[in-house]
C-alpha atoms as a PDB file:
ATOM      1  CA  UNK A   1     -19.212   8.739 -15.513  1.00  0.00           C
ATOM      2  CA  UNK A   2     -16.502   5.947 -16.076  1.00  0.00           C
ATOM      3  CA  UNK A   3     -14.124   9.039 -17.146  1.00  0.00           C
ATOM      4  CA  UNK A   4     -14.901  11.083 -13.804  1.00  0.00           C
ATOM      5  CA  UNK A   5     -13.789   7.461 -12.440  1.00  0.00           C
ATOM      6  CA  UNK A   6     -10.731   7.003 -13.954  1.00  0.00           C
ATOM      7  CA  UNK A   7      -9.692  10.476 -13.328  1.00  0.00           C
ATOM      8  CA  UNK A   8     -10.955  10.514  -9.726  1.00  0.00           C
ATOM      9  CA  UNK A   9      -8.539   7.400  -8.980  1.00  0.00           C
ATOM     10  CA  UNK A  10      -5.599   8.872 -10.946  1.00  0.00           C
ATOM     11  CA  UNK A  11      -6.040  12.537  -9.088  1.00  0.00           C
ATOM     12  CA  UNK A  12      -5.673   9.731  -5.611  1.00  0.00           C
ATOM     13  CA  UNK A  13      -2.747   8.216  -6.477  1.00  0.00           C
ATOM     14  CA  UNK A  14      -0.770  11.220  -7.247  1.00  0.00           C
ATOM     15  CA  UNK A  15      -1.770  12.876  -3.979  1.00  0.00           C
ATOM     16  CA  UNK A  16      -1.454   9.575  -2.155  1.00  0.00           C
ATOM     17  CA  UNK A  17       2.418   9.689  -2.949  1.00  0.00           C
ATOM     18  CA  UNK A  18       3.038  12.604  -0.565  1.00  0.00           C
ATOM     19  CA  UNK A  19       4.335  12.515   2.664  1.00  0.00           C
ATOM     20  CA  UNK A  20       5.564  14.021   6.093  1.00  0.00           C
ATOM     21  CA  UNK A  21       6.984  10.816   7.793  1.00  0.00           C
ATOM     22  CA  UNK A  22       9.713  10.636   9.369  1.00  0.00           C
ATOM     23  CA  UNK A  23      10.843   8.047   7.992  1.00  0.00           C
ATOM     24  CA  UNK A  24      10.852   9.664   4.376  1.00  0.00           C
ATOM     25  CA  UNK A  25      13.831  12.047   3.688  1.00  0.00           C
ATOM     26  CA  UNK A  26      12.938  14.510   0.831  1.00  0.00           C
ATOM     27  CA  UNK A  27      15.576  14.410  -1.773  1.00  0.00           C
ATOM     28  CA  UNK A  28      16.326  17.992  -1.892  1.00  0.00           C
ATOM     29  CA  UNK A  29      17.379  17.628   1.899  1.00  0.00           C
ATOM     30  CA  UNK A  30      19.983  14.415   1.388  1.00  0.00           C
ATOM     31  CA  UNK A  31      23.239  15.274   1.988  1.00  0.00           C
ATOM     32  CA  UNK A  32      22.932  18.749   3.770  1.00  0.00           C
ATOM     33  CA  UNK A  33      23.980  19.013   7.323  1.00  0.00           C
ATOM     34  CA  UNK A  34      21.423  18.931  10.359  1.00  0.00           C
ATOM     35  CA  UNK A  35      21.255  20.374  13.770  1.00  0.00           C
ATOM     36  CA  UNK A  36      20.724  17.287  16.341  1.00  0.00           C
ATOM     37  CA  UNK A  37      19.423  18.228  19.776  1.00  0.00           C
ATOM     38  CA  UNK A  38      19.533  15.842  22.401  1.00  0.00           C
ATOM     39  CA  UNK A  39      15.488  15.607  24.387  1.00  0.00           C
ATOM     40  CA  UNK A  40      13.512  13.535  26.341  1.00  0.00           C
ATOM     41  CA  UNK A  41       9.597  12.990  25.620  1.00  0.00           C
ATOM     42  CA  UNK A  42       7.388  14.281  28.024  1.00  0.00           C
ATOM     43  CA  UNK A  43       4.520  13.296  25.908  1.00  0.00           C
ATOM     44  CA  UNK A  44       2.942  11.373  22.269  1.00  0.00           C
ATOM     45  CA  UNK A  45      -0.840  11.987  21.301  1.00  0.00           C
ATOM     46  CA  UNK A  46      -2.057  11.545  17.959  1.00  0.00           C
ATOM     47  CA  UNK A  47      -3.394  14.006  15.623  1.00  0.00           C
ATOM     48  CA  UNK A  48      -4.743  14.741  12.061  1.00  0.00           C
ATOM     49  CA  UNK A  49      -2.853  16.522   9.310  1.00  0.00           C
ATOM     50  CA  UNK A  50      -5.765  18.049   7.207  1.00  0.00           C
ATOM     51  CA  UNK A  51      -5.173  16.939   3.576  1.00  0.00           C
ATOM     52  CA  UNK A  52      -4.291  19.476   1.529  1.00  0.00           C
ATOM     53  CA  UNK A  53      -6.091  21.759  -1.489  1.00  0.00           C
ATOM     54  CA  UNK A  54      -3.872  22.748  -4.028  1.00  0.00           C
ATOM     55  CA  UNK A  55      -6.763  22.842  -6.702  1.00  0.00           C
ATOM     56  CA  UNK A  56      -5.336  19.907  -8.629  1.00  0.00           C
ATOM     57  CA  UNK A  57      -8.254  18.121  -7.026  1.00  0.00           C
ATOM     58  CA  UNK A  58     -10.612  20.943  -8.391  1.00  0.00           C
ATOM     59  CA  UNK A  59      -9.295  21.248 -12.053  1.00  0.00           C
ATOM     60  CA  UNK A  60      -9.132  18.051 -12.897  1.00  0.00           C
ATOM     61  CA  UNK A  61     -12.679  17.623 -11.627  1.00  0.00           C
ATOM     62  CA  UNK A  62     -13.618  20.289 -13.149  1.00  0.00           C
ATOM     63  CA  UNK A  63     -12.220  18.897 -16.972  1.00  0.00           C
ATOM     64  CA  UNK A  64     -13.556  15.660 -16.301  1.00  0.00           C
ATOM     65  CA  UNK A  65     -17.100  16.755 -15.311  1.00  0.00           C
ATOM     66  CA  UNK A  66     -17.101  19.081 -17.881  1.00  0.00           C
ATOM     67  CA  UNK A  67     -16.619  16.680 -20.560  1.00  0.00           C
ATOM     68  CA  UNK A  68     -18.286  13.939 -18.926  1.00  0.00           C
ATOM     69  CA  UNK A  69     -21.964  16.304 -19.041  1.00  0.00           C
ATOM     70  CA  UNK A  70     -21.152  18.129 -22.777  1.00  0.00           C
ATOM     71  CA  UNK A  71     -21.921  14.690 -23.776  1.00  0.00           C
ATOM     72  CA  UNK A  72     -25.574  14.681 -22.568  1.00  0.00           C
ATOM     73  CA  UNK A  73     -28.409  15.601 -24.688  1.00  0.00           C
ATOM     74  CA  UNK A  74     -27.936  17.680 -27.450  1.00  0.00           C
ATOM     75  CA  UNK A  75     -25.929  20.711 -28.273  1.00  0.00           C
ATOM     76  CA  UNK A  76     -27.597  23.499 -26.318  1.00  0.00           C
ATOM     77  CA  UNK A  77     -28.275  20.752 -23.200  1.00  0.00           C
ATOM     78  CA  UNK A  78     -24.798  19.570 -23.503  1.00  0.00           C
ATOM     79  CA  UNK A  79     -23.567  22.810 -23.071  1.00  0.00           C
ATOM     80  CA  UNK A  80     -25.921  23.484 -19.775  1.00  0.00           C
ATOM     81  CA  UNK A  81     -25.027  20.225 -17.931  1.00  0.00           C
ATOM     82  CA  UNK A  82     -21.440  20.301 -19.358  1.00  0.00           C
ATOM     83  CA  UNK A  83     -21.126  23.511 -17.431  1.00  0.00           C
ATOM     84  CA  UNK A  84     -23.015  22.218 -14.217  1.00  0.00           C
ATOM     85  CA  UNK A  85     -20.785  18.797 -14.254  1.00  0.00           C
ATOM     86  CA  UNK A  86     -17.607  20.811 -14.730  1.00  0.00           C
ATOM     87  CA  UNK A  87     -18.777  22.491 -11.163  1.00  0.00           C
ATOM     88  CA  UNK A  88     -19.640  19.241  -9.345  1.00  0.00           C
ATOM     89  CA  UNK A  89     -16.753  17.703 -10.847  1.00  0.00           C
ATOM     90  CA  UNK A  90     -14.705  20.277  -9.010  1.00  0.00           C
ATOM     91  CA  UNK A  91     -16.426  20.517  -5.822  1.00  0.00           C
ATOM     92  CA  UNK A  92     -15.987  16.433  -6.150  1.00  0.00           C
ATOM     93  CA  UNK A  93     -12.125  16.498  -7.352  1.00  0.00           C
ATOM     94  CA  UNK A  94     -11.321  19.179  -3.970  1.00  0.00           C
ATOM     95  CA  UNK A  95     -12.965  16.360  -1.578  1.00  0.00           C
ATOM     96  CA  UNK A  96     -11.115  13.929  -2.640  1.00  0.00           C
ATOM     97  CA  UNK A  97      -7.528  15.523  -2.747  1.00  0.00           C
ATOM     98  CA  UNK A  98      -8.091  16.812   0.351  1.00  0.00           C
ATOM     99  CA  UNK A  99      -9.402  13.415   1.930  1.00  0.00           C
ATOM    100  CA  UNK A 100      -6.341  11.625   0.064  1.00  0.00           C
ATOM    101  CA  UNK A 101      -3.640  13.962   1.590  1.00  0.00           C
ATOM    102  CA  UNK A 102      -4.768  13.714   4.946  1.00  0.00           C
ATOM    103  CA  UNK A 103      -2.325  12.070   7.194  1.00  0.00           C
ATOM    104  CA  UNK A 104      -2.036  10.340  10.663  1.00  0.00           C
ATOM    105  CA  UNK A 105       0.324  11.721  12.774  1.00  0.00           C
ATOM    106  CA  UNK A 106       1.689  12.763  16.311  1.00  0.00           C
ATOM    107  CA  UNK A 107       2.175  15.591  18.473  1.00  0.00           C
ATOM    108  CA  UNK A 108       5.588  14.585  20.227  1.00  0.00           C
ATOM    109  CA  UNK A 109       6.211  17.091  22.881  1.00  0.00           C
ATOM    110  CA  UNK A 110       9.732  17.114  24.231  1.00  0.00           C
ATOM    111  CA  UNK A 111      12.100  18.493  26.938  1.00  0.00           C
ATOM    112  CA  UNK A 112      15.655  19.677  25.801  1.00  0.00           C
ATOM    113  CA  UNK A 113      18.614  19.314  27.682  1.00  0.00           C
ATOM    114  CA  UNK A 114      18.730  23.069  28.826  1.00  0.00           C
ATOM    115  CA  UNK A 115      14.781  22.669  30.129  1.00  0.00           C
ATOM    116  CA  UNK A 116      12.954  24.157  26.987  1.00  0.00           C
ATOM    117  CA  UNK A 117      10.112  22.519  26.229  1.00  0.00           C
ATOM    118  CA  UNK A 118       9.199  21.641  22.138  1.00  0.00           C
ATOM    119  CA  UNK A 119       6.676  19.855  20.341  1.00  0.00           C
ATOM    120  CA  UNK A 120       6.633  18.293  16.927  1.00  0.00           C
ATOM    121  CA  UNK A 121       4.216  17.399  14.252  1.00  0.00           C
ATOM    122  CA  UNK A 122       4.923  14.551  12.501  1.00  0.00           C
ATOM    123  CA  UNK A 123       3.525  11.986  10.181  1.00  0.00           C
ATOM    124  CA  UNK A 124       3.515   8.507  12.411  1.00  0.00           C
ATOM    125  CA  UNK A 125       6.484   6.728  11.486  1.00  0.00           C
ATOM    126  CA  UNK A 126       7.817   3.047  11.811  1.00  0.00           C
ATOM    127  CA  UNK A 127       9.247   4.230  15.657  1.00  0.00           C
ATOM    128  CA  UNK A 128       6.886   4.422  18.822  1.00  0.00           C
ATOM    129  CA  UNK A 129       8.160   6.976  20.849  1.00  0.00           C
ATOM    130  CA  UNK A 130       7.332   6.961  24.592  1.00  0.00           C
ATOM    131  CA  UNK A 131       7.159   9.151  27.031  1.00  0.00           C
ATOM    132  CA  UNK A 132      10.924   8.865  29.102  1.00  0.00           C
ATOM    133  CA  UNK A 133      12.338   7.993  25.993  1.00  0.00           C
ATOM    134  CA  UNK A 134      15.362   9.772  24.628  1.00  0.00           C
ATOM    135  CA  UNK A 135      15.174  11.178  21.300  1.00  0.00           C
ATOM    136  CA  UNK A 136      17.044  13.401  18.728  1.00  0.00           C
ATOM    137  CA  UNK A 137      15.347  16.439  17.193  1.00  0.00           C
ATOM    138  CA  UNK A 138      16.870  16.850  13.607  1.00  0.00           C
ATOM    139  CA  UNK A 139      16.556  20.119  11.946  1.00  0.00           C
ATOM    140  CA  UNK A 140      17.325  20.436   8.182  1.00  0.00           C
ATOM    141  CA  UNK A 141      15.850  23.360   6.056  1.00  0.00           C
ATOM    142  CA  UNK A 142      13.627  24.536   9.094  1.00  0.00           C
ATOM    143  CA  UNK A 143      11.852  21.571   9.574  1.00  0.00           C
ATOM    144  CA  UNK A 144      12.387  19.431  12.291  1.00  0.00           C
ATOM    145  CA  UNK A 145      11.946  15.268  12.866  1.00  0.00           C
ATOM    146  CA  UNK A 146      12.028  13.305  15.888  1.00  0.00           C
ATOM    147  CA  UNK A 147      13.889  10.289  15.904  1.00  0.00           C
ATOM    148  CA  UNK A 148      14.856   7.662  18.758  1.00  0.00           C
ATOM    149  CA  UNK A 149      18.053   8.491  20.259  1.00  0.00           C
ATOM    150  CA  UNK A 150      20.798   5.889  18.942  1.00  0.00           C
ATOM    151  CA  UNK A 151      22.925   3.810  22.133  1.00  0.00           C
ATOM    152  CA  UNK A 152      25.570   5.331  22.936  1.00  0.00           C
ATOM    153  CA  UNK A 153      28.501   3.166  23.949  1.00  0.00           C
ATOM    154  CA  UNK A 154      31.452   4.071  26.036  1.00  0.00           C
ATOM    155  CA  UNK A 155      34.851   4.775  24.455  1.00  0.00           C
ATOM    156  CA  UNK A 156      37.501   1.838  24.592  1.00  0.00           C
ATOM    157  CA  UNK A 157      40.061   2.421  27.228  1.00  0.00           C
ATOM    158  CA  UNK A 158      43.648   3.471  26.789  1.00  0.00           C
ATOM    159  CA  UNK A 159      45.964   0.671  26.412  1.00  0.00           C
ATOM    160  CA  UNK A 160      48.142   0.831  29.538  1.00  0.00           C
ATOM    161  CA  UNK A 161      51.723   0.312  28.550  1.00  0.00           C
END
């Protein structure tokens, strides 16, 4: 039992480090170049990202409750509730990657300059975004972020001579 445990809070904290936010730039995106779109937001409602089953949840489950129940009883009994922990273990290690990749976000939909209408997923970020607010939509490798819009401050005039 201590072994599922230790393998159930291991399993967590390597899903745990994933992310959608906004506020996290994957590496293999850094230094590319992005469209920016110019938008307004007509609306923000949160949502739920369902977590995620990649079966590295299930396997490692699976191993631990396998070897966790071989250890019961004796050789033939081992075997028989090695087997039947290796299946709980699995349906147990699924549950909890999916529950520890599941993410808060927000549905941010937006108005473009030309009158189209978008909306965004996103994980919620460090920003609050409200509606009448103007944004940026940034679009690297087909996936898009919203971002407040930075202040935009009028040029210097000419010197007059």
């Amino acid at each position: 039992m201590k072994q599922l445990i230790i393998a159930t809070a291991v399993l967590a904290a390597f899903t745990g480090c994933t992310t959608t936010s906004p506020d996290v730039i994957q590496r293999s995106d850094a230094q590319r170049m992005s469209q920016v779109q110019d938008a307004t937001v007509l609306s923000v409602r949160p949502v739920t990202v369902d977590g995620s089953q990649s079966g590295a949840g299930a396997a490692t489950g699976a191993v631990v409750g396998g070897v966790a129940g071989s250890t019961v009883g004796g050789h033939r009994e081992g075997a028989v509730v090695g087997v039947l922990g290796a299946v709980a273990g699995a349906v147990i290690g699924n549950a909890v990657e999916r529950t520890a990749t599941k993410e808060n976000a927000v549905e941010i939909l937006v108005q473009l300059r030309s009158g189209e209408r978008r909306a965004i997923v996103q994980a919620k970020g460090t920003e609050t975004l409200n509606p009448g607010d103007p944004v940026i939509l940034v679009t690297t490798g087909g996936k898009t972020r919203v971002t407040r819009a930075p202040a935009v401050s009028a040029p210097a005039p000419a010197p007059r001579s």
